[in-house]
N, C-alpha and C. Protein backbone atom coordinates (compact mmCIF):
# COMPACT_ATOMS: atom_id res chain seq x y z
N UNK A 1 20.05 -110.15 -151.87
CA UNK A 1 20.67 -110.23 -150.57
C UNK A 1 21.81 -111.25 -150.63
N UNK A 2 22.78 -110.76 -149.87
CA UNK A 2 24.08 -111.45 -150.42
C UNK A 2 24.02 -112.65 -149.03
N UNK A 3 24.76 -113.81 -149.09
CA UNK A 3 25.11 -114.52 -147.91
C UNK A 3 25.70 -114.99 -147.17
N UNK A 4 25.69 -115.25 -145.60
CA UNK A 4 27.23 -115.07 -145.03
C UNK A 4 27.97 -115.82 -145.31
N UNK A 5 29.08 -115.79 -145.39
CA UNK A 5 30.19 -116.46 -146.36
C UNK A 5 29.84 -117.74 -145.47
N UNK A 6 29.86 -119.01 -145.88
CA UNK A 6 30.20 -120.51 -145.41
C UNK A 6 29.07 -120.70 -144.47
N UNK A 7 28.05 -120.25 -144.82
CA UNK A 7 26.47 -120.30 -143.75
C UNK A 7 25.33 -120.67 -144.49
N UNK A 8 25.34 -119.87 -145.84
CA UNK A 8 24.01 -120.04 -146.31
C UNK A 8 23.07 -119.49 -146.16
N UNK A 9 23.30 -118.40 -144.83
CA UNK A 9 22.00 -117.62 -144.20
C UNK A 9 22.19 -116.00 -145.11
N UNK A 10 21.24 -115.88 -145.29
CA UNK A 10 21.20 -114.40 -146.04
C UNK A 10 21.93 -113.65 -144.71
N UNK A 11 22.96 -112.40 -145.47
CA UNK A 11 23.17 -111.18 -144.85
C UNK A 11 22.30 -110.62 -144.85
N UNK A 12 22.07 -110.42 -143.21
CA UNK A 12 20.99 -109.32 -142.57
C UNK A 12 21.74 -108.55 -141.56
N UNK A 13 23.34 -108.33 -141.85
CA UNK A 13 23.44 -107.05 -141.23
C UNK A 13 23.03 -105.30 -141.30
N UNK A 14 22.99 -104.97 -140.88
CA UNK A 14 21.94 -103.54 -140.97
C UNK A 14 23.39 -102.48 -141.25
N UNK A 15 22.85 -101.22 -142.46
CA UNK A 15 23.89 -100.78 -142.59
C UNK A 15 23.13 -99.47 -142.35
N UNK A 16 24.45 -98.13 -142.61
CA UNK A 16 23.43 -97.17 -142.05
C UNK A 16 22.14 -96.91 -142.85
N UNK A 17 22.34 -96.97 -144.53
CA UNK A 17 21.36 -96.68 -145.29
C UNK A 17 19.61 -97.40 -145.04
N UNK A 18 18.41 -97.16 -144.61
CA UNK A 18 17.44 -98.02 -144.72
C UNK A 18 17.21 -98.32 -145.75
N UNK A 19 15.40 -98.68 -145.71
CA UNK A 19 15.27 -99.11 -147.35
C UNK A 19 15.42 -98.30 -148.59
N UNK A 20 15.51 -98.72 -149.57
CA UNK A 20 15.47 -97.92 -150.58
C UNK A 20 16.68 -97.05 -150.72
N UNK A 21 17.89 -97.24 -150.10
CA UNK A 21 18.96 -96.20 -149.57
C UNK A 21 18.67 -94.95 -148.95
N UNK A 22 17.48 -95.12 -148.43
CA UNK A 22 17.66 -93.74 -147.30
C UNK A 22 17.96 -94.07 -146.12
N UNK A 23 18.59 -93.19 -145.79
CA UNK A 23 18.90 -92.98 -144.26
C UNK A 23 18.05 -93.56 -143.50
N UNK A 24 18.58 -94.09 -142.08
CA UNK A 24 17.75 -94.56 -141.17
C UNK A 24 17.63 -93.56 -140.29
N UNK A 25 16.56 -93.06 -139.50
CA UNK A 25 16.53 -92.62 -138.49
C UNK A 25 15.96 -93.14 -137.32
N UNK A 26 16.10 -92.64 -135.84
CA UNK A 26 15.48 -93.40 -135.02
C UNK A 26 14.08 -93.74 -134.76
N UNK A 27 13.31 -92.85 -135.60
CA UNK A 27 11.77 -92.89 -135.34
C UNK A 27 11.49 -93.60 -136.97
N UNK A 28 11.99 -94.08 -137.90
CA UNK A 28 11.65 -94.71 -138.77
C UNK A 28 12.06 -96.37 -138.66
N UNK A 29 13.11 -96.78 -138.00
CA UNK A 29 13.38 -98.15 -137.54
C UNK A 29 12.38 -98.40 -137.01
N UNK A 30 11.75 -98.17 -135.65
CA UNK A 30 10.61 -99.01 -135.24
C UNK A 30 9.37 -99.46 -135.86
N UNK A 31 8.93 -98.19 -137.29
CA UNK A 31 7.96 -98.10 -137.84
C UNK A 31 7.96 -99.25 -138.76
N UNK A 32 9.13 -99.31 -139.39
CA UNK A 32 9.76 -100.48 -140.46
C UNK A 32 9.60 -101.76 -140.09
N UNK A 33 10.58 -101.91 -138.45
CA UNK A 33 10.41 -103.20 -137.73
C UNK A 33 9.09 -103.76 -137.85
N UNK A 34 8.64 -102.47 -137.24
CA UNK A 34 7.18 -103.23 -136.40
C UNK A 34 5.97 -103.49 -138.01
N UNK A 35 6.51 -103.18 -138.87
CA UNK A 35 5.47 -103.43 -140.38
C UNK A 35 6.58 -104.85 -140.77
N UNK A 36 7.68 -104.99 -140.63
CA UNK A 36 8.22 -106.43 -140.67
C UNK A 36 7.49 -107.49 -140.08
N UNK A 37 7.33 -107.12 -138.56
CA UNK A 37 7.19 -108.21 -137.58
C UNK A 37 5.43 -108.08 -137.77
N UNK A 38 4.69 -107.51 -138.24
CA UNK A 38 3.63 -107.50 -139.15
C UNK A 38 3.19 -108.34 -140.02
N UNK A 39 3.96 -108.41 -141.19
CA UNK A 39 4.23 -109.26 -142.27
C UNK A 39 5.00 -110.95 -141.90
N UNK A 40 5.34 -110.73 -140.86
CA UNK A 40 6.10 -111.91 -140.12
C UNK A 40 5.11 -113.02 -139.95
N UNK A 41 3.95 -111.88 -139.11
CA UNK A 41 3.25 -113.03 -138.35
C UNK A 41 2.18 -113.50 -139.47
N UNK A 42 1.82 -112.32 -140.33
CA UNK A 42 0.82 -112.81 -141.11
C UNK A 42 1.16 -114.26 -141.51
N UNK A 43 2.55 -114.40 -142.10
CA UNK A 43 2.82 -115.52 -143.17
C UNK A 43 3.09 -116.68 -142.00
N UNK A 44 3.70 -116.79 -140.48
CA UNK A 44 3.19 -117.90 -139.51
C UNK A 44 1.96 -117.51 -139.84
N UNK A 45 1.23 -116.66 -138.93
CA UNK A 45 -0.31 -117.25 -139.00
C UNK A 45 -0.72 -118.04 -139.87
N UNK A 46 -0.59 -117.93 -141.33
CA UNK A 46 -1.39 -118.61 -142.09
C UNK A 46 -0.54 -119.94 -142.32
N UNK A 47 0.73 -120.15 -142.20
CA UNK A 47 1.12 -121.65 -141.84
C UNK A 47 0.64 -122.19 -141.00
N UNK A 48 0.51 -121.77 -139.40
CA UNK A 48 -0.38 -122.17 -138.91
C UNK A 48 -1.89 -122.99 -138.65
N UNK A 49 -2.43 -121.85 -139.41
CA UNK A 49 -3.48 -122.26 -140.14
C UNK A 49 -3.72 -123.37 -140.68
N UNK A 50 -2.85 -123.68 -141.89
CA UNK A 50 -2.83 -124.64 -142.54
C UNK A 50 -2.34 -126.23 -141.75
N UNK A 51 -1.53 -125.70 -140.98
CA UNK A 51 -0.43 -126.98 -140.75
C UNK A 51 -1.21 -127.52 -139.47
N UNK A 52 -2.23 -127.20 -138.77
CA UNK A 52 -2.59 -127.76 -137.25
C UNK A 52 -4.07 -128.41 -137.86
N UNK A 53 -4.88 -127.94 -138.69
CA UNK A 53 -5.60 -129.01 -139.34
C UNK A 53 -4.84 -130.19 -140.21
N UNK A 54 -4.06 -130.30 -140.84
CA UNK A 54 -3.32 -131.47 -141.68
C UNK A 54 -2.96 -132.31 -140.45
N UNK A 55 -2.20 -131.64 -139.60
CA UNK A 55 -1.88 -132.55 -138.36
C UNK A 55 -2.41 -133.35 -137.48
N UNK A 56 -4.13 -132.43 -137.35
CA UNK A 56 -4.79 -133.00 -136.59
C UNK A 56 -5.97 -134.11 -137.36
N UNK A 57 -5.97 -134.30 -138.64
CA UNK A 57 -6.43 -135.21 -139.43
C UNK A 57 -5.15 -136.13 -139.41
N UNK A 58 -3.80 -135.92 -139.65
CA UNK A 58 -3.00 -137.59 -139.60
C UNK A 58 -3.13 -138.09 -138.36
N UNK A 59 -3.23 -137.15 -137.00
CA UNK A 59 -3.00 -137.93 -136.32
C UNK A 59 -4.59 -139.24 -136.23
N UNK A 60 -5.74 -137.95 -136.54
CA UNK A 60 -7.41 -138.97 -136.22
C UNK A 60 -7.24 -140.01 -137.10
N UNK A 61 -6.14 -139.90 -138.04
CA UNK A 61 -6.22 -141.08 -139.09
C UNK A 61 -5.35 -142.00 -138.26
N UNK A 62 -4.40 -141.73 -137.75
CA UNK A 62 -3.68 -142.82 -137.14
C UNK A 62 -4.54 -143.48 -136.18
N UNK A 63 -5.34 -143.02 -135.34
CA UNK A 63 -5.77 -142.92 -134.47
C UNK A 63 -7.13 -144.03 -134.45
N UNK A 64 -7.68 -143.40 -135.63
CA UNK A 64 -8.43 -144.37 -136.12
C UNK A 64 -8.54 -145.44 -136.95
N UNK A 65 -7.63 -145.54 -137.87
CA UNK A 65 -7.50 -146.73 -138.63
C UNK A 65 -6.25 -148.16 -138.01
N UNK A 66 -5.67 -147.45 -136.56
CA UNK A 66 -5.29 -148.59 -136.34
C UNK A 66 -6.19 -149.10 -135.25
N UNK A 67 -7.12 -148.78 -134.78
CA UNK A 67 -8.06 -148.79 -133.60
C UNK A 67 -9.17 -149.91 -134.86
N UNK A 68 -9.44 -149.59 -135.58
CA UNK A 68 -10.30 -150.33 -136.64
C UNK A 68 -9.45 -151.63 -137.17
N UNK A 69 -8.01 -151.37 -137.50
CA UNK A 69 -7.44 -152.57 -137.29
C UNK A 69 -7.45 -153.87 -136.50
N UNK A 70 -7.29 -153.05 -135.27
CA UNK A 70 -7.49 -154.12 -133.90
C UNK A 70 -8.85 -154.68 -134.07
N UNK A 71 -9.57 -153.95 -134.12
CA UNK A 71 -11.11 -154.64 -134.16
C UNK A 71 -11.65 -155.17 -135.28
N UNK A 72 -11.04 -155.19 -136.14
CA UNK A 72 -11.29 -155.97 -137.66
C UNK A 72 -10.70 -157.49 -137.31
N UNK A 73 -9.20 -157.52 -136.46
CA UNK A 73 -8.84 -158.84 -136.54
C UNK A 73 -9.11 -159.52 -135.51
N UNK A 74 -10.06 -158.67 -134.03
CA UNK A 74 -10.31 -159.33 -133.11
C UNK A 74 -11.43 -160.35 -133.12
N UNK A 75 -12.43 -160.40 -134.25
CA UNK A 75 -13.53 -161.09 -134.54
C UNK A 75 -12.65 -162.91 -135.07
N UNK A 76 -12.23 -162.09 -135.82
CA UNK A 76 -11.80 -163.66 -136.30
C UNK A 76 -10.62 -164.71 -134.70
N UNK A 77 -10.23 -163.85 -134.21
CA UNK A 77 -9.05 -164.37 -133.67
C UNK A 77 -9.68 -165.05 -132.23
N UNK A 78 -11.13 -164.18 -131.28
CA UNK A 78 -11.60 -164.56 -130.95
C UNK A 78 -12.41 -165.37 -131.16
N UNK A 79 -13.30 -165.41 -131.99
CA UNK A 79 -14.51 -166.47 -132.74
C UNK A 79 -14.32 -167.61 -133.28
N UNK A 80 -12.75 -167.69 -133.77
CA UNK A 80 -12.72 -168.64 -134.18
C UNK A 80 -13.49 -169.51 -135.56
N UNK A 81 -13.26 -170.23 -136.26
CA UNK A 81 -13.80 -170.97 -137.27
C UNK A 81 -15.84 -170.30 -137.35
N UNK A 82 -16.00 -170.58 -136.35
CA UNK A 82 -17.43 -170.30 -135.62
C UNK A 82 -18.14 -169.45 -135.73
N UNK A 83 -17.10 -168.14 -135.61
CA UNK A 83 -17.69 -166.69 -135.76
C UNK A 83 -17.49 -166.12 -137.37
N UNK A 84 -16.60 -166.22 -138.23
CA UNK A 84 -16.47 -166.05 -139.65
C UNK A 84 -17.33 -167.35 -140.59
N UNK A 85 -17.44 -168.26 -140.32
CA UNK A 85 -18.60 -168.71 -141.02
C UNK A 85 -20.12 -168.18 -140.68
N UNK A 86 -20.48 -168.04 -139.60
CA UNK A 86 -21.79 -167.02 -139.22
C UNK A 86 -21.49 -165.64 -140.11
N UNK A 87 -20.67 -165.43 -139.78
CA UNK A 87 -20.38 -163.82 -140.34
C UNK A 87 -20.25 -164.30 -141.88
N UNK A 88 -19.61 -165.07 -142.42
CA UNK A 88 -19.98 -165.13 -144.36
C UNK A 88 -21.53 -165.76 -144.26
N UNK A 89 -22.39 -166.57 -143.72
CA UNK A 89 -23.62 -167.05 -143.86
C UNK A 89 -24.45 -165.81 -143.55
N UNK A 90 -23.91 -164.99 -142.50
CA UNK A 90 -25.21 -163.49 -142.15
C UNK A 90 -24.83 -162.31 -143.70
N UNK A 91 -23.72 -162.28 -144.16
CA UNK A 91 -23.64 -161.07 -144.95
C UNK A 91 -23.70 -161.68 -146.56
N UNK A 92 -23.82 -163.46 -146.92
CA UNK A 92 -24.19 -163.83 -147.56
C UNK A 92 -22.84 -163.63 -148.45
N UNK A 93 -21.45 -163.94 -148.36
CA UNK A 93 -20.67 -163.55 -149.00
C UNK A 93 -20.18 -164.84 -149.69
N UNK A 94 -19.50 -164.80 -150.46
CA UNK A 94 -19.41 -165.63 -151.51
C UNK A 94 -17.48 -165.93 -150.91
N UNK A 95 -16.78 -165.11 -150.59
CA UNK A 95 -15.44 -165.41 -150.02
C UNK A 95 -15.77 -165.89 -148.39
N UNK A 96 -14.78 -166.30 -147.57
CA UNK A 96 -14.61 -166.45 -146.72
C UNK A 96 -14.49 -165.43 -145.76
N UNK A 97 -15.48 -164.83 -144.68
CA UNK A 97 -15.51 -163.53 -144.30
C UNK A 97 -14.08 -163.06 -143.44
N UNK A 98 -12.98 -164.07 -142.79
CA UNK A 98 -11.86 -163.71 -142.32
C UNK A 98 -10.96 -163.32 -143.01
N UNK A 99 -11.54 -163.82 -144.78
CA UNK A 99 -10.21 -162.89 -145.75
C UNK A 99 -10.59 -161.40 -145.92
N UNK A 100 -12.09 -161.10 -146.01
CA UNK A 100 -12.31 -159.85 -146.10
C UNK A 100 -11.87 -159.14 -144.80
N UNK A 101 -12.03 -159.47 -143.86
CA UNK A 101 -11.64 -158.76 -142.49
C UNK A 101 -9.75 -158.75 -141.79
N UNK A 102 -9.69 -159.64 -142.56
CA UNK A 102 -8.03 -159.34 -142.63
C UNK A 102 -7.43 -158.32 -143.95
N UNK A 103 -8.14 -158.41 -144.93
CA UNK A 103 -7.76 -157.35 -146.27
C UNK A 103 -8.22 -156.07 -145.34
N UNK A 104 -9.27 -155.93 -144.86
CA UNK A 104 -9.68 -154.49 -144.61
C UNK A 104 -8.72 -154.20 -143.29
N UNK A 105 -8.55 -155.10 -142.22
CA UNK A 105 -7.69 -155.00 -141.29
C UNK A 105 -5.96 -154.33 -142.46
N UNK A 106 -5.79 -154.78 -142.92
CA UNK A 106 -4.07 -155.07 -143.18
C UNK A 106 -4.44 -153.32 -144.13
N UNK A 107 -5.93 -152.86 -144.75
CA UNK A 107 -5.64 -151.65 -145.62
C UNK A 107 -5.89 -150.20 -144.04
N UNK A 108 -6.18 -150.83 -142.99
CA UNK A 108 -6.38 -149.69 -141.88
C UNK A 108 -4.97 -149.65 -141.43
N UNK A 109 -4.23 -150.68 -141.10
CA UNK A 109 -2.94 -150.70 -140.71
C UNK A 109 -2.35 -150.24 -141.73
N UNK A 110 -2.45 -150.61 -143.07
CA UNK A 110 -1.07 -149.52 -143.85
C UNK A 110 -1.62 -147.89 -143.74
N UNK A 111 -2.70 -147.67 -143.65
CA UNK A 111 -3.05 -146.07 -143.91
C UNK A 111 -2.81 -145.77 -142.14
N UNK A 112 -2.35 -146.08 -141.07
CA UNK A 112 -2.23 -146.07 -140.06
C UNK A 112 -0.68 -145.89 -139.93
N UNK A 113 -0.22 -146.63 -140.36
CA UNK A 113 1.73 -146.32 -140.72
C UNK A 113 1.77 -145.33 -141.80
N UNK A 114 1.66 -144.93 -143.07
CA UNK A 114 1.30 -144.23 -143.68
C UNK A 114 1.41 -142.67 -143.24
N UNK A 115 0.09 -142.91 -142.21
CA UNK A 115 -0.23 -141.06 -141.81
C UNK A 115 0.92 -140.78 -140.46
N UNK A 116 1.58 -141.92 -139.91
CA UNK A 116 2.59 -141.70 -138.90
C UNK A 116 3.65 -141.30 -139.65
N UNK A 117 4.37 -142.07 -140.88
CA UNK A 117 5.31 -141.54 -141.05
C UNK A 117 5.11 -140.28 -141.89
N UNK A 118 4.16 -140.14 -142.47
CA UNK A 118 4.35 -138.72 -143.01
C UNK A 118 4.15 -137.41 -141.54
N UNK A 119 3.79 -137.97 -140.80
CA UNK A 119 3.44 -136.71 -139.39
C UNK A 119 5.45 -136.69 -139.00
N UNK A 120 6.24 -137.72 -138.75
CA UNK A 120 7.18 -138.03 -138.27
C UNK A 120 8.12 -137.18 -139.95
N UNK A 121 8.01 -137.61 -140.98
CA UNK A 121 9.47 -137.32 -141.95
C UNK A 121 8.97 -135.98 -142.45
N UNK A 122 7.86 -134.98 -142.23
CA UNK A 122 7.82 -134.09 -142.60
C UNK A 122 7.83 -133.02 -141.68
N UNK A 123 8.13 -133.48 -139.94
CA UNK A 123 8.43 -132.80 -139.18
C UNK A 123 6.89 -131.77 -138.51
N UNK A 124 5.89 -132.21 -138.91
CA UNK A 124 4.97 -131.41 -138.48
C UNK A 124 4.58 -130.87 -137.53
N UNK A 125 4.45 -132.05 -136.38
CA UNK A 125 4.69 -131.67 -134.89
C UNK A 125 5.97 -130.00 -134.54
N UNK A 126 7.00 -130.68 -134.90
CA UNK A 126 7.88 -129.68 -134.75
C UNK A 126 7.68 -128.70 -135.47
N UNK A 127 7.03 -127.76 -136.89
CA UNK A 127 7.30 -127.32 -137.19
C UNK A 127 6.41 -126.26 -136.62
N UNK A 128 4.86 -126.97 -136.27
CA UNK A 128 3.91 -126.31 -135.62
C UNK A 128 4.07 -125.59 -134.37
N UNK A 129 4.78 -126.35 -133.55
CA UNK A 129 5.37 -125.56 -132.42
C UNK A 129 6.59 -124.36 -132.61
N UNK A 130 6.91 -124.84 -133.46
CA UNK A 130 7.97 -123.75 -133.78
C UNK A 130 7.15 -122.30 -134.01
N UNK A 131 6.59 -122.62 -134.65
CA UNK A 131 5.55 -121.43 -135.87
C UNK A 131 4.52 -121.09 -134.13
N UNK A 132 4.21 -121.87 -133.26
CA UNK A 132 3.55 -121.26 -132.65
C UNK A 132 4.15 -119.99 -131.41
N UNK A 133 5.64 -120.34 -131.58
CA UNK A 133 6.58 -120.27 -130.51
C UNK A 133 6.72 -118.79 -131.12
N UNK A 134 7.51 -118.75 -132.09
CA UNK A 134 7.24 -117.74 -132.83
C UNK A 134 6.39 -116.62 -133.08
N UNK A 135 5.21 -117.14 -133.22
CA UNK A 135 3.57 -116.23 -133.12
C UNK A 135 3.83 -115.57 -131.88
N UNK A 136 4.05 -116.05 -131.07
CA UNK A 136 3.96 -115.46 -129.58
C UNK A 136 5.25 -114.43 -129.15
N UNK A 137 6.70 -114.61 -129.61
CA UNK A 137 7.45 -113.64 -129.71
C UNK A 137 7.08 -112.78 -131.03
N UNK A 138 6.84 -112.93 -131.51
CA UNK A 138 6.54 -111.68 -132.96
C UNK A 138 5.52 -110.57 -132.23
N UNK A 139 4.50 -111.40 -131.23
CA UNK A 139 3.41 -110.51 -131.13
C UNK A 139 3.79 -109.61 -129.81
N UNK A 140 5.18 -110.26 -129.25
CA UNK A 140 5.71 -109.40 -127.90
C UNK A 140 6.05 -108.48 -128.66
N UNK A 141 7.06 -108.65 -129.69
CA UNK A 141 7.84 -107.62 -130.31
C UNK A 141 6.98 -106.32 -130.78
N UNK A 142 6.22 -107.04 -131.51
CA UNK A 142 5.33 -105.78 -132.00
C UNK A 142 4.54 -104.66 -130.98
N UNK A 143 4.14 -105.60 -129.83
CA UNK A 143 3.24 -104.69 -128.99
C UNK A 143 4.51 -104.20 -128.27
N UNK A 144 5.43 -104.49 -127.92
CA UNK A 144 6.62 -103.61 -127.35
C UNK A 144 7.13 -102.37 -127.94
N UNK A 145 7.27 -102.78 -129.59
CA UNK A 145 8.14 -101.55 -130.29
C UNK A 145 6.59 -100.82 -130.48
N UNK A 146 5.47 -101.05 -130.45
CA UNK A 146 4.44 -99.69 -130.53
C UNK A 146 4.36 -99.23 -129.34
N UNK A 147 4.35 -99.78 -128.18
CA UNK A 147 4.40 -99.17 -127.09
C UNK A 147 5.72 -98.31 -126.48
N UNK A 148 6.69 -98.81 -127.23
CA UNK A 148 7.88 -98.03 -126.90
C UNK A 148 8.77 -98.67 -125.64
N UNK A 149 8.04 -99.90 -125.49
CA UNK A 149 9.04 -100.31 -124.25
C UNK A 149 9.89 -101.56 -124.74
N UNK A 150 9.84 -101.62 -125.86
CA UNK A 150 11.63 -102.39 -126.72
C UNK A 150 12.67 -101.95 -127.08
N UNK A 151 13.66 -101.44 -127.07
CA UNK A 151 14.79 -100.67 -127.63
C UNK A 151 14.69 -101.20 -129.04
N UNK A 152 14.75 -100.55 -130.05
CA UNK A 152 14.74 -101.37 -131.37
C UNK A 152 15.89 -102.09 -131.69
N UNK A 153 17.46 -101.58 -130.87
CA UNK A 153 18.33 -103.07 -131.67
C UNK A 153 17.86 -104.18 -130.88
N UNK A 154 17.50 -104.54 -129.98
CA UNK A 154 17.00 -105.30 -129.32
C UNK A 154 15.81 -106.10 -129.95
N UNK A 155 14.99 -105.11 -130.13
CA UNK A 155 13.79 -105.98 -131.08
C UNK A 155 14.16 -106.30 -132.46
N UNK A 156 15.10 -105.74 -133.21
CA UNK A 156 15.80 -105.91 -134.31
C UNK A 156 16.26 -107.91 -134.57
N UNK A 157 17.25 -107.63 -132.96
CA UNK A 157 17.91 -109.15 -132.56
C UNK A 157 16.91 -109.92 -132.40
N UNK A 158 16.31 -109.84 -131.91
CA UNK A 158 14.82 -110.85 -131.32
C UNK A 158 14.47 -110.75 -132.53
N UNK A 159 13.80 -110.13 -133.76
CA UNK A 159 13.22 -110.18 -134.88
C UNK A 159 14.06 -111.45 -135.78
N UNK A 160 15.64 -111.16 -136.12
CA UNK A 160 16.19 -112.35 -136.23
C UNK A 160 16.15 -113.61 -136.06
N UNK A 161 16.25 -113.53 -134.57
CA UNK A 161 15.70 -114.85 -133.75
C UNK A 161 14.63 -115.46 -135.00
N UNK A 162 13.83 -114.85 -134.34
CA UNK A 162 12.51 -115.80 -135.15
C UNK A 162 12.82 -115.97 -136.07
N UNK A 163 12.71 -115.05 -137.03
CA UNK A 163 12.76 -115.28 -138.48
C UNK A 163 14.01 -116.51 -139.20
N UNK A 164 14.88 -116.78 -138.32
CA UNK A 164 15.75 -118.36 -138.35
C UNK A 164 15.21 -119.34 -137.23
N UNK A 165 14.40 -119.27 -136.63
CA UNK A 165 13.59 -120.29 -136.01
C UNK A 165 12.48 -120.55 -137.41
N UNK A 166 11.99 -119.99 -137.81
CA UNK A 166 10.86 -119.98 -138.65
C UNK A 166 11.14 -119.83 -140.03
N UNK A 167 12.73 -120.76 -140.68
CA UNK A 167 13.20 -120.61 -141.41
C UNK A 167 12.34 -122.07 -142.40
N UNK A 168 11.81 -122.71 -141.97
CA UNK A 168 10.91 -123.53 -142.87
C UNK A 168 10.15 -122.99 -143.45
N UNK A 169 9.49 -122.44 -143.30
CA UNK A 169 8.37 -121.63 -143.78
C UNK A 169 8.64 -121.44 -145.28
């Protein structure tokens, strides 16, 4: 597939020939489309799939390891001298128990920045909505061109649409 000059986007203008160089006719475009917009959704769906569990583990990780942060350094900060010597005399530790609770504090806060910026520089939020936005016009298209109430250049254009909305993939 060749591409539009100074774009980068594959040529997807439609010529008369269909696939394979046969002819298009009007009752074989919709059949084609609608096995496109088929194959469309399969490959969102299964991004989908994938991408709303990963998401919804960085965020419980954010969620939770800076929440464990706060409460790792609130012992010492409240308690004072008072409460971390009880706390190394109850767990019998051989260090000073406010260095362990600041090491474990300072390793929840980096895995807490960590799972933010990878949710933020890999675009996940956005890409998920995209892909969901998508799912939902693919599945108009399809139940339209089987039902017959889409004109196919119409669903053709709309098929486009998506498929450069859902150009991450």
């Amino acid at each position: 597939m060749e591409s539009r000059e100074g774009t980068g986007l594959p040529d997807v203008s439609l010529n008369p020939e269909g696939h394979n160089g046969e002819p298009m006719t009007e009752t074989r475009t919709p059949v084609d489309l609608v096995s496109r917009i088929a194959q469309k959704r399969s490959q969102v769906e299964a991004f989908v799939a994938r991408a709303v569990p990963r998401k919804r583990r960085l965020l419980n990780l954010t969620i939770v390891a800076g929440t464990l942060a706060a409460a790792l350094t609130a012992g010492p900060a409240a308690g004072g001298a008072t409460f971390t010597a009880w706390l190394t005399k109850l767990f019998g530790l051989s260090s000073p128990s406010w260095q362990i609770l600041c090491g474990l504090a300072s390793v929840c806060s980096l895995s807490a920045s960590v799972a933010t910026q990878v949710l933020k520089s890999q675009q996940i939020e956005e890409h998920v909505v995209r892909a969901q936005s998508c799912l939902a016009k693919l599945e108009v298209l399809e139940i339209g061109l089987s039902a017959g109430q889409i004109d196919p250049s119409r669903a053709t254009t709309e098929y486009m649409r998506c498929v450069e909305e859902a150009s991450f993939l």
